[in-house]
C-alpha atoms as a PDB file:
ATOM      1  CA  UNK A   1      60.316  42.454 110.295  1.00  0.00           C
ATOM      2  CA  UNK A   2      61.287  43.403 106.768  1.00  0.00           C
ATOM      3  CA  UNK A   3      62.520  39.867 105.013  1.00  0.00           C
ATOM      4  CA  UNK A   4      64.533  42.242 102.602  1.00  0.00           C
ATOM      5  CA  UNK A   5      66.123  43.750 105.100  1.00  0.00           C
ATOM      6  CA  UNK A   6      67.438  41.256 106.044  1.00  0.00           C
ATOM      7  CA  UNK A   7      69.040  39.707 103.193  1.00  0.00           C
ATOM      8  CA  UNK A   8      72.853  39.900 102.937  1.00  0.00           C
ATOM      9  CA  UNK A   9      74.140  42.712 100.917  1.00  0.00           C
ATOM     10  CA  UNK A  10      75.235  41.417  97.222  1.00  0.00           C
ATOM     11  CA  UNK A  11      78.866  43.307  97.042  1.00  0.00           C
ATOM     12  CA  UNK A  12      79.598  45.102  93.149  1.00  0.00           C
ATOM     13  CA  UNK A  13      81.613  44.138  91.130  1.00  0.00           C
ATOM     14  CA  UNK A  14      85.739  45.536  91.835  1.00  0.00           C
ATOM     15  CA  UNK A  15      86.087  46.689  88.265  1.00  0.00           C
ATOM     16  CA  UNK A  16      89.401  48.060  89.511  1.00  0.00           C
ATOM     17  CA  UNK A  17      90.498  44.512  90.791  1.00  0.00           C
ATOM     18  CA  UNK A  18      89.480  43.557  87.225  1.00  0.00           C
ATOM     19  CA  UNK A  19      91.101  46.396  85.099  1.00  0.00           C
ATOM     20  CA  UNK A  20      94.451  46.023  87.591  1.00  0.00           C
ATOM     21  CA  UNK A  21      94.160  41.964  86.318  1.00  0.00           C
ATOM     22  CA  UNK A  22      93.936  42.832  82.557  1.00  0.00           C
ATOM     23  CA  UNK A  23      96.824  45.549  82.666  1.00  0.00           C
ATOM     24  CA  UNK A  24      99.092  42.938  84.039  1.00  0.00           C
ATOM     25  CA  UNK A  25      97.532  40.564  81.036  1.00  0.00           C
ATOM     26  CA  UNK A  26      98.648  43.359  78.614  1.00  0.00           C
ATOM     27  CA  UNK A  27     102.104  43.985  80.178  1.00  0.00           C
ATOM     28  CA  UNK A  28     102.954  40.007  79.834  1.00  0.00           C
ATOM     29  CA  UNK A  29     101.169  39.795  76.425  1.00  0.00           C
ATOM     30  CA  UNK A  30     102.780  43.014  74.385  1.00  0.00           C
ATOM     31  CA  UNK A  31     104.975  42.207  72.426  1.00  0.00           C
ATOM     32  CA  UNK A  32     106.173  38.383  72.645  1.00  0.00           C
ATOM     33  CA  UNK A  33     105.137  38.062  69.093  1.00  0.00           C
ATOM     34  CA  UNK A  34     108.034  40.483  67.647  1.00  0.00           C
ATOM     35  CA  UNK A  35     110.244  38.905  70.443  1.00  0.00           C
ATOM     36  CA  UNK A  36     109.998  35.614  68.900  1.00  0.00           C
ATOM     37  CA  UNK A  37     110.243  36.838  65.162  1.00  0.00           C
ATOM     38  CA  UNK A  38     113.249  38.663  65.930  1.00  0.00           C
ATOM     39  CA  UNK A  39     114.693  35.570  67.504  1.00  0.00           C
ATOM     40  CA  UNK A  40     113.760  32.974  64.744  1.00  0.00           C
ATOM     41  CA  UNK A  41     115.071  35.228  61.642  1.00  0.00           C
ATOM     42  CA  UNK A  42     117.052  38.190  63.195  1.00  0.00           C
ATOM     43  CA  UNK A  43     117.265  41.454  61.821  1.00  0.00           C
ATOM     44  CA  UNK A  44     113.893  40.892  60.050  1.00  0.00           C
ATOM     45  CA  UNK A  45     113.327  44.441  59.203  1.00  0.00           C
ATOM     46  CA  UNK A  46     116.538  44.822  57.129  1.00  0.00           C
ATOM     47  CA  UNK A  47     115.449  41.479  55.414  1.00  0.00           C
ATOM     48  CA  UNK A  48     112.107  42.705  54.631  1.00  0.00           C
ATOM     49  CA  UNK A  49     113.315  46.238  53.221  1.00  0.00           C
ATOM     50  CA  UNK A  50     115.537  43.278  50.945  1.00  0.00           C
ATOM     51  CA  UNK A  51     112.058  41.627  49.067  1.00  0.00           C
ATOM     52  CA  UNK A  52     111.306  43.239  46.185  1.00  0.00           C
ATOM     53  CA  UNK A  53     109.161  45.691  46.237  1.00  0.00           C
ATOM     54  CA  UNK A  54     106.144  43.344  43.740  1.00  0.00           C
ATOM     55  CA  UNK A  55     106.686  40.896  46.821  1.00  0.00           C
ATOM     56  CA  UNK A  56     106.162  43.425  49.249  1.00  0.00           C
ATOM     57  CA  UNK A  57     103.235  44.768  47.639  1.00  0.00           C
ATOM     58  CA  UNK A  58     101.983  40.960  47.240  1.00  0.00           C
ATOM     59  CA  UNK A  59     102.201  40.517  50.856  1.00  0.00           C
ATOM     60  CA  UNK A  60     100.002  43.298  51.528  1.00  0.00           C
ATOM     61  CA  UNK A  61      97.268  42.559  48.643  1.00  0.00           C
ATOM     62  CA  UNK A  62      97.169  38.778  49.917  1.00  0.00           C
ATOM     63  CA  UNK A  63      96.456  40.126  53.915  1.00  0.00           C
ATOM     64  CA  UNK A  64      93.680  42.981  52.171  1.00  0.00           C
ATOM     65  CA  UNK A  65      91.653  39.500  50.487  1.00  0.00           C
ATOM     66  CA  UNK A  66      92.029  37.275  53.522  1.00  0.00           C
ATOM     67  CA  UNK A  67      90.487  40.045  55.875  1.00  0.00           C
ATOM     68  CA  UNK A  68      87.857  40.509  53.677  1.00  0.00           C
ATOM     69  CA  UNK A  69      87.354  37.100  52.857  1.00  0.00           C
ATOM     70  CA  UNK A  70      87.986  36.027  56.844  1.00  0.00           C
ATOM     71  CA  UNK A  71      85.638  39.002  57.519  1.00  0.00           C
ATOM     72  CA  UNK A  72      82.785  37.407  54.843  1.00  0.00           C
ATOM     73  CA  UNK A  73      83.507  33.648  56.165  1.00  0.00           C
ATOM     74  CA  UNK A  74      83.775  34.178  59.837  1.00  0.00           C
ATOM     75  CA  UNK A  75      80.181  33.326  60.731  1.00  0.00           C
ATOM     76  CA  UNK A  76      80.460  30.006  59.334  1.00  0.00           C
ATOM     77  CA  UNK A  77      83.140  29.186  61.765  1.00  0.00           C
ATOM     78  CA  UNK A  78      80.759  29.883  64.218  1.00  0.00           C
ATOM     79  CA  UNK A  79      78.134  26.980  63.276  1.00  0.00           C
ATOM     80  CA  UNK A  80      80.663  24.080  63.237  1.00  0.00           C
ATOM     81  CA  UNK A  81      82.035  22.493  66.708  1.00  0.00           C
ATOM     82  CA  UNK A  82      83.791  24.087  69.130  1.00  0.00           C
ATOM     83  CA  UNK A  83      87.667  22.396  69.746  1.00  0.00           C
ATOM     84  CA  UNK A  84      88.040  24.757  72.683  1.00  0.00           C
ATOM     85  CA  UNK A  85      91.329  26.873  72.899  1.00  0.00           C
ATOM     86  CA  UNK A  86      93.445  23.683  71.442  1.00  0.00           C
ATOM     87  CA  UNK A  87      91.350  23.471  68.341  1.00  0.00           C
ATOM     88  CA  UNK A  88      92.330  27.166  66.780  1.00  0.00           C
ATOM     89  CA  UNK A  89      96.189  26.329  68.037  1.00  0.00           C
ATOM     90  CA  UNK A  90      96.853  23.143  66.093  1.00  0.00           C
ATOM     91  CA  UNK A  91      94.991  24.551  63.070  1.00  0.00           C
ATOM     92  CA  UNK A  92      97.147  27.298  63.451  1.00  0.00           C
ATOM     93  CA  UNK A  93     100.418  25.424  63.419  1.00  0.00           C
ATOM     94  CA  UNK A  94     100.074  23.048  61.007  1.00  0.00           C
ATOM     95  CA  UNK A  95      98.614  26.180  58.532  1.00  0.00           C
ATOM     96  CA  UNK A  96     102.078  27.706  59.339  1.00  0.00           C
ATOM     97  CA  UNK A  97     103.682  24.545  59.174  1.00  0.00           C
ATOM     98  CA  UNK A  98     102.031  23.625  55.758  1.00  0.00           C
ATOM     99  CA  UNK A  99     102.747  27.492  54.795  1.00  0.00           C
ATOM    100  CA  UNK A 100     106.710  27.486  56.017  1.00  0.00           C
ATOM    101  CA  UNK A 101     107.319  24.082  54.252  1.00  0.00           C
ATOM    102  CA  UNK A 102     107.637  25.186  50.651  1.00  0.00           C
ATOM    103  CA  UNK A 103     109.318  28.705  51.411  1.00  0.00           C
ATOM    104  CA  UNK A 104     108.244  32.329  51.001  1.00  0.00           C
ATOM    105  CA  UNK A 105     105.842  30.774  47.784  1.00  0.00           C
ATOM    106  CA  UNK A 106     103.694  28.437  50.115  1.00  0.00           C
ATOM    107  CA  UNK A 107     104.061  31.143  52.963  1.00  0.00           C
ATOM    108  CA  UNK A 108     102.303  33.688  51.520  1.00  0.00           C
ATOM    109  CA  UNK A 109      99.766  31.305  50.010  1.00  0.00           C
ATOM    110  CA  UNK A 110      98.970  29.826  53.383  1.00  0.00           C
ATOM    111  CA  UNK A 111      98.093  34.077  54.975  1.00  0.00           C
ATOM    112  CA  UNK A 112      94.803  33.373  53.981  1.00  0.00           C
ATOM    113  CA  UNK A 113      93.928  30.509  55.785  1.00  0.00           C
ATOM    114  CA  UNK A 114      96.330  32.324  59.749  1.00  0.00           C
ATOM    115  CA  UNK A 115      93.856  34.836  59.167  1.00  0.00           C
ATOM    116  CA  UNK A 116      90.456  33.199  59.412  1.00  0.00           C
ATOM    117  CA  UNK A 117      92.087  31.184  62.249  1.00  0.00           C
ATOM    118  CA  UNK A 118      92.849  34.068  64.171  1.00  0.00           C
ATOM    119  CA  UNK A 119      89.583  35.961  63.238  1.00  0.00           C
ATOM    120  CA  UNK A 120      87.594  33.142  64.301  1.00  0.00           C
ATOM    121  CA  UNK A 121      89.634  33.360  67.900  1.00  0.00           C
ATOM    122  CA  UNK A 122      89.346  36.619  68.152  1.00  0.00           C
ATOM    123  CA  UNK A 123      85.427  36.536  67.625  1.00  0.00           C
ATOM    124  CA  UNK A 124      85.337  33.574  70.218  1.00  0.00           C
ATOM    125  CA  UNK A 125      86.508  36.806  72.549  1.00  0.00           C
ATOM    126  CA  UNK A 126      84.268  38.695  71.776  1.00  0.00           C
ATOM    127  CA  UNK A 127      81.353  36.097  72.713  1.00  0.00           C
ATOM    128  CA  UNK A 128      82.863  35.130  75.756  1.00  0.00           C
ATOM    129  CA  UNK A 129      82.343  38.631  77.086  1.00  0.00           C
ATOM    130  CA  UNK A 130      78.827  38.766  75.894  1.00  0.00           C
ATOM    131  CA  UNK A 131      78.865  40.412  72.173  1.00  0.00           C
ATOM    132  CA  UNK A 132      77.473  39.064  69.235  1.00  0.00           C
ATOM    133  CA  UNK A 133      80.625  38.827  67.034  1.00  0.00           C
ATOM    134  CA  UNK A 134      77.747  38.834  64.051  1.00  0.00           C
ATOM    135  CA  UNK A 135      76.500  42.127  64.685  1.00  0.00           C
ATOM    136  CA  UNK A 136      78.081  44.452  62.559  1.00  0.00           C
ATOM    137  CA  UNK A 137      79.675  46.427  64.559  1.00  0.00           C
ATOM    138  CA  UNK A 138      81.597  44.004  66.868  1.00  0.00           C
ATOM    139  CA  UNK A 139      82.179  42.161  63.702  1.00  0.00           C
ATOM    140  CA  UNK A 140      84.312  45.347  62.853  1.00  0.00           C
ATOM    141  CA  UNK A 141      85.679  45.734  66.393  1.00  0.00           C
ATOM    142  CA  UNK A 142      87.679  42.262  65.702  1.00  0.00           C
ATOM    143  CA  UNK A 143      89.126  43.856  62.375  1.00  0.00           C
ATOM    144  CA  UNK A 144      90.379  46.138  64.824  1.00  0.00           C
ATOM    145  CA  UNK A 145      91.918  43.883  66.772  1.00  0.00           C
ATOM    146  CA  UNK A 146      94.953  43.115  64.034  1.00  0.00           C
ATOM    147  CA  UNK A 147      95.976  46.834  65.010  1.00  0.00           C
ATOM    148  CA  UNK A 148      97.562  45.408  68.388  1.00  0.00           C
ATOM    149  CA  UNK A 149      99.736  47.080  68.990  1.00  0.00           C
ATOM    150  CA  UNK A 150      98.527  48.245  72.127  1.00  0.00           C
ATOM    151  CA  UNK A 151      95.097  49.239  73.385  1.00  0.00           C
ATOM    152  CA  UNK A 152      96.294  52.221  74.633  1.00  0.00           C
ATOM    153  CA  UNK A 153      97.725  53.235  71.001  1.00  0.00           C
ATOM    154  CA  UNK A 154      96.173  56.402  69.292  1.00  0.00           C
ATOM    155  CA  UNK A 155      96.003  55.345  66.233  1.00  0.00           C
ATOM    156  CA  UNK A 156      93.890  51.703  66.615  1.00  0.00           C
ATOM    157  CA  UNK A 157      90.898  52.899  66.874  1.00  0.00           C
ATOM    158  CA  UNK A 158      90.253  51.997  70.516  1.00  0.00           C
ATOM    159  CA  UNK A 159      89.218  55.302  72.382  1.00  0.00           C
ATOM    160  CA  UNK A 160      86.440  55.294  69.215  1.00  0.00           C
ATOM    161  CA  UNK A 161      85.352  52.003  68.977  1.00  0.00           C
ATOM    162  CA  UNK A 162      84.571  52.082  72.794  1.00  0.00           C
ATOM    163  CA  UNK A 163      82.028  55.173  71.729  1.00  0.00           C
ATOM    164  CA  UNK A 164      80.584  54.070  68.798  1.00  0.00           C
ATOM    165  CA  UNK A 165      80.623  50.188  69.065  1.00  0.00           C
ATOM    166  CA  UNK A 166      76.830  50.730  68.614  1.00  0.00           C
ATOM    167  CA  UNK A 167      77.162  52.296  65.793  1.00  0.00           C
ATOM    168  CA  UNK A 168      75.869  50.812  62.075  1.00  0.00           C
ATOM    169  CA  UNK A 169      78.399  49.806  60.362  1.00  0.00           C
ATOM    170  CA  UNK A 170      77.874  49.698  56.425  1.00  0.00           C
ATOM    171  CA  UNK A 171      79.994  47.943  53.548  1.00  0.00           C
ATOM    172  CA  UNK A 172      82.271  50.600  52.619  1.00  0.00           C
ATOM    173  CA  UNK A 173      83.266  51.327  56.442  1.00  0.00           C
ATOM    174  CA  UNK A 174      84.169  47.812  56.517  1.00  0.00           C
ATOM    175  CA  UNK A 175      86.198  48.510  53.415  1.00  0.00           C
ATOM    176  CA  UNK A 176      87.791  51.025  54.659  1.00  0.00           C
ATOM    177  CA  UNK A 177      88.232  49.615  57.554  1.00  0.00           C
ATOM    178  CA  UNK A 178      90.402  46.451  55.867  1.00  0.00           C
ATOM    179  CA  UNK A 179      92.199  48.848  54.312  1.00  0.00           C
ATOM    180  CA  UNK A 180      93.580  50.490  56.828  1.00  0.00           C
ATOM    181  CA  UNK A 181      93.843  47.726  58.921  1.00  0.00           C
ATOM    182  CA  UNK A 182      95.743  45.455  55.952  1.00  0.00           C
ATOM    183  CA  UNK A 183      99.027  47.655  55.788  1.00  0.00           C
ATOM    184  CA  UNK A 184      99.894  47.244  59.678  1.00  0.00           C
ATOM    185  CA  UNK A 185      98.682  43.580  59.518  1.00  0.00           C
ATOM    186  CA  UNK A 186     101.111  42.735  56.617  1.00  0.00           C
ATOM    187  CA  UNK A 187     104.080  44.303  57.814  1.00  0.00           C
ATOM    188  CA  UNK A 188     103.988  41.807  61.436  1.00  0.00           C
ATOM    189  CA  UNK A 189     102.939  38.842  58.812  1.00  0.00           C
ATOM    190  CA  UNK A 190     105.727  40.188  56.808  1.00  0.00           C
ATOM    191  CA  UNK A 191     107.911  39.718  58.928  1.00  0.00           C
ATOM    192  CA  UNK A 192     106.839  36.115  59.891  1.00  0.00           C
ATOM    193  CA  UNK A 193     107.100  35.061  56.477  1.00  0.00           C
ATOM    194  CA  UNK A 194     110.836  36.231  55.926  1.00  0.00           C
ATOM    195  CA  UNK A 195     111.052  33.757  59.298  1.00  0.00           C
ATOM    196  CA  UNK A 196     109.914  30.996  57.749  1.00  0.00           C
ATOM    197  CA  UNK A 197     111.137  31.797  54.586  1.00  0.00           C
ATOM    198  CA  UNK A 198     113.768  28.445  54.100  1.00  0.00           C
ATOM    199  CA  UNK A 199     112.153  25.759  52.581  1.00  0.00           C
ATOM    200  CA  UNK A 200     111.830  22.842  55.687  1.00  0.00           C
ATOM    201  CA  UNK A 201     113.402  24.965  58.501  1.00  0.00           C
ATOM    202  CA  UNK A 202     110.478  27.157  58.078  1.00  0.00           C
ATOM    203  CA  UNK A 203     108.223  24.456  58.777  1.00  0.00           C
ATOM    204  CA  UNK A 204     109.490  24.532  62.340  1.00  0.00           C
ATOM    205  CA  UNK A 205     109.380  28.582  61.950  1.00  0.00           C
ATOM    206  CA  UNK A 206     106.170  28.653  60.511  1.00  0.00           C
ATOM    207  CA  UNK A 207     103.966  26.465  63.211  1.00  0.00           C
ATOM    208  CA  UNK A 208     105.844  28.404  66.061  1.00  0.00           C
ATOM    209  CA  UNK A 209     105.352  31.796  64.672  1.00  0.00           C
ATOM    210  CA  UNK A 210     101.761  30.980  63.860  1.00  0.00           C
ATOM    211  CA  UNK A 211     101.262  29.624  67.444  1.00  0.00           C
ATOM    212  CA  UNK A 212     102.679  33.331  68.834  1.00  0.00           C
ATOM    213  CA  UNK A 213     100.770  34.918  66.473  1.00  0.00           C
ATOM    214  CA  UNK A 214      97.609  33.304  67.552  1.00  0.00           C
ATOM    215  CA  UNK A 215      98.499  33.964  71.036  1.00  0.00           C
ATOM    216  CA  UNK A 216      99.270  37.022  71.155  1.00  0.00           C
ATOM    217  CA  UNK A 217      96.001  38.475  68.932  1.00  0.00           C
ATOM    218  CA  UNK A 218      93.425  36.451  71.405  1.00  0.00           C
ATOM    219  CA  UNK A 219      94.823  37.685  74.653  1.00  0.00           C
ATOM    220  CA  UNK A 220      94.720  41.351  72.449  1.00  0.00           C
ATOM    221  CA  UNK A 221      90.957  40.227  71.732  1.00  0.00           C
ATOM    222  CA  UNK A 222      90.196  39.260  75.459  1.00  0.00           C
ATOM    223  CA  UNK A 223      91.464  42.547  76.918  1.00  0.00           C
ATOM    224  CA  UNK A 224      89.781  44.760  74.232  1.00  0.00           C
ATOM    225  CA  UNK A 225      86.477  43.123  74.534  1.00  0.00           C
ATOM    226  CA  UNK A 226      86.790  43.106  78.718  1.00  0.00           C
ATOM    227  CA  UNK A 227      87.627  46.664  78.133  1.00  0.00           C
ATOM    228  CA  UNK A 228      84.892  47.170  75.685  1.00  0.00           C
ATOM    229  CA  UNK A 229      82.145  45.635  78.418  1.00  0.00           C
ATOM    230  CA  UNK A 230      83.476  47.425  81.157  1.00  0.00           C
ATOM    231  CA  UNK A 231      83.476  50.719  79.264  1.00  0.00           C
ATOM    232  CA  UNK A 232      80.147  50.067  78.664  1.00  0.00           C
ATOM    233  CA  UNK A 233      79.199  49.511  81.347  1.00  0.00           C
ATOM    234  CA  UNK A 234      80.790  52.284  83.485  1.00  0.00           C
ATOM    235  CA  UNK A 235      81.342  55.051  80.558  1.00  0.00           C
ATOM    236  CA  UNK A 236      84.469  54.924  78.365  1.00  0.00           C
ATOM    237  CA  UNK A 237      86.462  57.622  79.568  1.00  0.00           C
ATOM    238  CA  UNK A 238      86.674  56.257  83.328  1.00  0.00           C
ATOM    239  CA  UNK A 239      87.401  52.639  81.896  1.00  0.00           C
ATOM    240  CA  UNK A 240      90.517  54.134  79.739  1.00  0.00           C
ATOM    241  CA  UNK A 241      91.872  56.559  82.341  1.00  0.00           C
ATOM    242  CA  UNK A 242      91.875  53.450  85.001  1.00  0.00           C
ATOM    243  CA  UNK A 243      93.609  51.017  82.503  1.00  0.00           C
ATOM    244  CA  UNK A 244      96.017  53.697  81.185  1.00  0.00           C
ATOM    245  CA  UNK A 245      97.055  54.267  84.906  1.00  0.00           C
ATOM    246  CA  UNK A 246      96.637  50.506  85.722  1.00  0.00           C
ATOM    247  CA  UNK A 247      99.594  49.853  82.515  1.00  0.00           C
ATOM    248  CA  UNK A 248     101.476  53.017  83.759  1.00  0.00           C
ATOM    249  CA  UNK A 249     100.426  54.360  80.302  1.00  0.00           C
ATOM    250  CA  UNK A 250      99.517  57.595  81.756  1.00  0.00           C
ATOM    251  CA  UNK A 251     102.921  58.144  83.204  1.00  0.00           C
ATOM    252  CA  UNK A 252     104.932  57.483  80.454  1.00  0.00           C
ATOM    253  CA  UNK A 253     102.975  60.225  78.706  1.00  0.00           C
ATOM    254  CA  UNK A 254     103.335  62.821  81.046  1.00  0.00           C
ATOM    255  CA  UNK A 255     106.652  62.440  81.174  1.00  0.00           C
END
């Protein structure tokens, strides 16, 4: 008698069970950010077309440096303890709450410090589904994560990244990279900062916003990097077909 023969058959993986679970992650998780900016400060667009254009223009410089500087830093982060999923909240909260205290001034001082805190979750992602968020270029794969958005979207980067996440990634791509990344980043941060723009109220504003913020880029993070390892693992195209039918993504664009 053959002993292996005999051994009960190990089933596979259901990577469609899993793809069908993180479509109906991304369907709850797009878009509760903008939901709750629009709620705290109302018609936030119209009130950011209102800033001056050097404040505008601030905005955007100041989320360029803390990408970059997140981007240098985020190893460290790495090396200290690990507070679980409550540690990068409060941090979080009382950055925005510390940020929303003082006004737009303190808001736009405190970007810096949201950033990192959201990096550093997003790289915790990218970990927990078995990338090392130091190699370069998953390290870039997180920048790309501030372009959610969607992972269906054309224009984030996804459908690439999933091809050339093995890639070597030098300085100026990462450069570039920021760059591109910064605009879209600053206009939703933007838009939280005109929330928490009056001095005390947007204490409140500020911790809340920073907690949906934070919220809403590491459930982006988890789905992109499940994506990324099943894509991997199975070939890209036949990981983004399934999910773009899974989302009904594939409909909508026929249509």
């Amino acid at each position: 008698m053959d002993p292996v023969k005999n051994l009960p058959a190990i089933a596979a993986p259901d990577r469609s069970a899993e793809i069908a679970a993180l479509a109906r992650r991304y369907r709850r998780a797009n878009g509760p950010v903008m939901a709750l900016v629009n709620r705290l400060g109302g018609a936030l667009e119209t009130r950011m077309a209102a800033l001056p254009d050097g404040v505008r223009r601030q905005i955007e410089a100041v989320t360029e440096r803390a990408l970059l500087a997140a981007h240098g830093l985020a190893g460290v982060g790495a090396r200290g303890p690990d507070f679980g999923r409550k540690g990068p909240m409060a941090a979080a909260m009382l950055s925005g709450a510390v940020g929303g205290a003082g006004g737009l001034a303190t808001s736009v001082a405190e970007l810096p410090v949201t950033v990192t805190v959201i990096l550093h979750a997003i790289r915790k992602a990218a970990a927990e589904q078995g990338f090392d968020p130091d190699e370069p270029a998953i390290r870039a794969e997180c920048l790309r994560v501030f372009t959610a958005g969607s992972p269906l979207a054309s224009d984030d980067g996804v459908n690439t990244s999933f091809l050339s996440a093995r890639l070597t990634v030098t300085g100026p791509a990462i450069q570039r990279l920021v760059a591109s990344v910064a605009p879209k980043l600053a206009t939703a941060l933007g838009q939280k900062l005109v929330a928490q723009a009056v001095p005390v109220l947007g204490a409140v504003a500020g911790a809340g916003l920073n907690a949906a913020f934070l919220s809403y880029y590491r459930e982006m993070a988890e789905i992109r990097f499940a994506l990324l390892r099943l894509a991997e693992q199975h070939g890209a195209e036949e990981i983004l077909v399934a999910f773009a039918e899974a989302t009904g993504a594939k409909e909508r664009r026929l249509r």
